[in-house]
C-alpha atoms as a PDB file:
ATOM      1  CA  UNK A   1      -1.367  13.647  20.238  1.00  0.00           C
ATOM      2  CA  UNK A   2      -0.469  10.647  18.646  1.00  0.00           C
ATOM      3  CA  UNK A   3       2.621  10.409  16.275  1.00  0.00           C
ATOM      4  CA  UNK A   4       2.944   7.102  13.971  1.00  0.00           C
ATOM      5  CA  UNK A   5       6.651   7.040  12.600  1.00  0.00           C
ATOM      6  CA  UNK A   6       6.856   4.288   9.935  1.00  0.00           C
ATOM      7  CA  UNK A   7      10.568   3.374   8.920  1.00  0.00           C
ATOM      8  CA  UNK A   8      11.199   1.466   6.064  1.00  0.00           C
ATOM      9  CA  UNK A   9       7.490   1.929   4.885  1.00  0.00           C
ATOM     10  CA  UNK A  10       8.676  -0.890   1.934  1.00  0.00           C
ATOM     11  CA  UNK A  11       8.103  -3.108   4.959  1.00  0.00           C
ATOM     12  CA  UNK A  12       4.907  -2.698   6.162  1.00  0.00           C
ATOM     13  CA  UNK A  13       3.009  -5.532   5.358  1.00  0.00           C
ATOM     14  CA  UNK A  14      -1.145  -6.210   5.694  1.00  0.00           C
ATOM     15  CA  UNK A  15      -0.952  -6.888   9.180  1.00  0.00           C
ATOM     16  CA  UNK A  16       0.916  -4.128  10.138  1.00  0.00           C
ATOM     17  CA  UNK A  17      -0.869  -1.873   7.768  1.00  0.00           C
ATOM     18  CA  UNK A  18      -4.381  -2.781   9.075  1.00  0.00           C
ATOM     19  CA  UNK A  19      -3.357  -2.078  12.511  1.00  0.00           C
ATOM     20  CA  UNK A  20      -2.104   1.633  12.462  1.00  0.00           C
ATOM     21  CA  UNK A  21      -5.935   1.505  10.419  1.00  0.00           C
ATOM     22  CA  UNK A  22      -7.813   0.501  13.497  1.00  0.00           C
ATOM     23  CA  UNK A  23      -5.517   2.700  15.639  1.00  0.00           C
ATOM     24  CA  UNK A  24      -6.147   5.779  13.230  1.00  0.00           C
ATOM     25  CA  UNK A  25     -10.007   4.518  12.971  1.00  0.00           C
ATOM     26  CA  UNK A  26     -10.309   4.563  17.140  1.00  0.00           C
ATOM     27  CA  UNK A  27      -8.604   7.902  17.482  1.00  0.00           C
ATOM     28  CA  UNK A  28     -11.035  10.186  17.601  1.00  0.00           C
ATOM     29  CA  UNK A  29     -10.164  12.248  21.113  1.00  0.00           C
ATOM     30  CA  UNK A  30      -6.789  13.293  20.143  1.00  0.00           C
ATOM     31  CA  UNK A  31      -4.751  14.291  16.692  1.00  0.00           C
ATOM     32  CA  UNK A  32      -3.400  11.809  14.630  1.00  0.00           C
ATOM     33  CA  UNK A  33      -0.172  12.854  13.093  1.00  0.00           C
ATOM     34  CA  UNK A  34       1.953   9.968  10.439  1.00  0.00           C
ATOM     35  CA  UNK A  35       5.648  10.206   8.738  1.00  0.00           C
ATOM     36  CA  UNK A  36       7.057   7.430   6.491  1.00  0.00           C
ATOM     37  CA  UNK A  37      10.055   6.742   4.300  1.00  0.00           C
ATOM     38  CA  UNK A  38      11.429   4.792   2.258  1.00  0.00           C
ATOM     39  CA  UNK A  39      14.946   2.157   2.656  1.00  0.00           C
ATOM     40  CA  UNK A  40      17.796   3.674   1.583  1.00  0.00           C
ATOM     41  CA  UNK A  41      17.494   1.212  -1.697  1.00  0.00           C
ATOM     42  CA  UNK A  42      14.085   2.459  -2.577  1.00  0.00           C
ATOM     43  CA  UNK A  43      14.948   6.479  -2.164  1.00  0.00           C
ATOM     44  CA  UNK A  44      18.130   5.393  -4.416  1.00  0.00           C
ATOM     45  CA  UNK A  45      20.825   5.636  -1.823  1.00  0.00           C
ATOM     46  CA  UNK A  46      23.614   2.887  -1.146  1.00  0.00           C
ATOM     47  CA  UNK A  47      22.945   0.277   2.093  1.00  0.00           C
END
């Protein structure tokens, strides 16, 4: 199993982004499981 954990998701640029997409693309032999939030600033909470 594979487990992506994206902190910050606000972050994630192209780059970034098109990499966990060829990761989850090549994948295929195992599941694929992804969680992602948001800065505190973004979800409304104080730094």
């Amino acid at each position: 199993m594979l487990l992506v954990i994206a902190d910050d998701v606000t972050w994630l640029d192209k780059a970034d982004a098109a990499v966990v997409g060829f990761v989850a693309r090549r994948v295929t032999d195992a599941s694929m499981s992804s969680t992602t939030s948001p800065d505190g600033a973004a979800a409304g909470k104080p730094r």
